[in-house]
Protein backbone atom coordinates (compact mmCIF):
# COMPACT_ATOMS: atom_id res chain seq x y z
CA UNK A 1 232.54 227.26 79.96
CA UNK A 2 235.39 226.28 81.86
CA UNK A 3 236.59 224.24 79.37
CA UNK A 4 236.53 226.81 76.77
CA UNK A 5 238.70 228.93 78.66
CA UNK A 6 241.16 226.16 79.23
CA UNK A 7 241.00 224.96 75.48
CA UNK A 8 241.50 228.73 74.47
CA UNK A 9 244.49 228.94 77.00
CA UNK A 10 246.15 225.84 75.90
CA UNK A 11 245.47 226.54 72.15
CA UNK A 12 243.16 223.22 71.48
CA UNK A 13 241.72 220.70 73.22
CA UNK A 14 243.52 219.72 76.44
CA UNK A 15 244.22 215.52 75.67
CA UNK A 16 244.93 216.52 72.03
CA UNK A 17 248.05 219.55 72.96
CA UNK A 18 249.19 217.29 75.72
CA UNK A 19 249.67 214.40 73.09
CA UNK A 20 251.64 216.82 70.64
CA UNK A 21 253.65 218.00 73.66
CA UNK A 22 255.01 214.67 74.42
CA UNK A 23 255.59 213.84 70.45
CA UNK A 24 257.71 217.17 69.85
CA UNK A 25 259.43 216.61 73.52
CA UNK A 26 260.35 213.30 72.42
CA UNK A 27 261.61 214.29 69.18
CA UNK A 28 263.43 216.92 70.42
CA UNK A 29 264.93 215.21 73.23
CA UNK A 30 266.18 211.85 70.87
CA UNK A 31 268.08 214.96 68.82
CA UNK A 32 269.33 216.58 71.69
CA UNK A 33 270.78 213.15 73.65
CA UNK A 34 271.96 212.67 69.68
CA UNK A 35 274.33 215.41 69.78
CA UNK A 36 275.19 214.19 73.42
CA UNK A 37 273.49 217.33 75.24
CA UNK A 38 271.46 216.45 78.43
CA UNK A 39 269.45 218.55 80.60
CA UNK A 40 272.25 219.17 83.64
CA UNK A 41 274.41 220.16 80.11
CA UNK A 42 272.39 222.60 79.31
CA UNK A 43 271.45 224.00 82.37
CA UNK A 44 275.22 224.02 83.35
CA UNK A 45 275.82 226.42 79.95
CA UNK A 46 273.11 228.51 80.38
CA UNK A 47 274.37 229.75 84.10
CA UNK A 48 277.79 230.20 82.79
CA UNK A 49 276.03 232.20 79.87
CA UNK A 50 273.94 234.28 82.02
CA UNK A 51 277.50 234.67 84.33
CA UNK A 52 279.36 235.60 81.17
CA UNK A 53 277.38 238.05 80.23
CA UNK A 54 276.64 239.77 83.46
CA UNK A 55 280.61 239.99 84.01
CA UNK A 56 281.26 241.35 80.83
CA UNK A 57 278.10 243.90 81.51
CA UNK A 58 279.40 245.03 84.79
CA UNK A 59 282.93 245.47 83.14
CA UNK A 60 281.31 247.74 80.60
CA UNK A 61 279.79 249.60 83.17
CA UNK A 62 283.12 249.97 85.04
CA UNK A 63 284.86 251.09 82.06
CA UNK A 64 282.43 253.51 81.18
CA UNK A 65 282.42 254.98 84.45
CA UNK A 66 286.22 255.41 84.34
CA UNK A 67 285.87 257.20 81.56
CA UNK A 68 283.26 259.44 82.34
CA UNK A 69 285.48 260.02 85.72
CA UNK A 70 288.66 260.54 83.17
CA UNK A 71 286.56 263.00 80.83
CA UNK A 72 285.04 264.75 83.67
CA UNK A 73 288.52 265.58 85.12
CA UNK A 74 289.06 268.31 82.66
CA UNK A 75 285.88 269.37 81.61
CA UNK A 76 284.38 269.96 85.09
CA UNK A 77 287.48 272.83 85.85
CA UNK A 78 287.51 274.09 82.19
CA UNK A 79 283.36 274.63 82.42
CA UNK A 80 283.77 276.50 85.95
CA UNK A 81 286.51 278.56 84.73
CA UNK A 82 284.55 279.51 81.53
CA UNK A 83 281.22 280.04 84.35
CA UNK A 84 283.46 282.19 86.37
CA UNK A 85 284.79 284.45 83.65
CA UNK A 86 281.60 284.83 82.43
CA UNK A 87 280.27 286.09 85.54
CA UNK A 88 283.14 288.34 85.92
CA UNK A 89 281.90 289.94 82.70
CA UNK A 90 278.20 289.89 84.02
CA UNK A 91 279.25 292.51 86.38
C-alpha cells in the first residue's frame, strides 16, 4: 500500500521517474552550460529579478500614494464644503 501511495505521488514507479529525472536533468543541464549559464548564474539573476521587481512595485505604490495624497488635497475641502452647505440647507 505504501508503495502505491508513493508511485501515485511520484507519478510512476519510483526507480523508473528517478531514471527520467536524471536523463531530462542531464539534457537540460548540457543546454544550459551550452549557452554558458550555470547554477550561481541563474540564481544570481533571479535575486536581482525578484529585487527588480519589488523596487519597481514599491515605487508604484509610492507614486500612487502621492497621488491619492495630491487628489485628496482638493477633493477632501471641496466635499466638506459641499457637506456643510448642505447641512446649512437641512435646517
Amino acid at each position: 500500500m505504501t508503495n502505491n501511495v508513493v508511485a501515485r505521488f511520484v507519478g510512476g514507479s519510483p526507480v523508473t521517474v528517478l531514471l527520467r529525472l536524471i536523463v531530462v536533468s542531464f539534457v537540460v543541464g548540457f543546454l544550459l552550460e551550452t549557452l554558458g549559464l550555470d547554477p550561481v548564474g541563474l540564481f544570481d539573476e533571479a535575486v536581482r529579478a525578484a529585487r527588480h521587481i519589488i523596487e519597481f512595485g514599491l515605487t508604484d505604490v509610492r507614486q500612487v500614494g502621492r497621488i491619492l495624497l495630491t487628489g485628496a488635497m482638493v477633493v477632501v475641502p471641496v466635499w466638506l464644503v459641499l457637506r456643510l452647505l448642505d447641512a446649512g440647507r437641512m435646517r
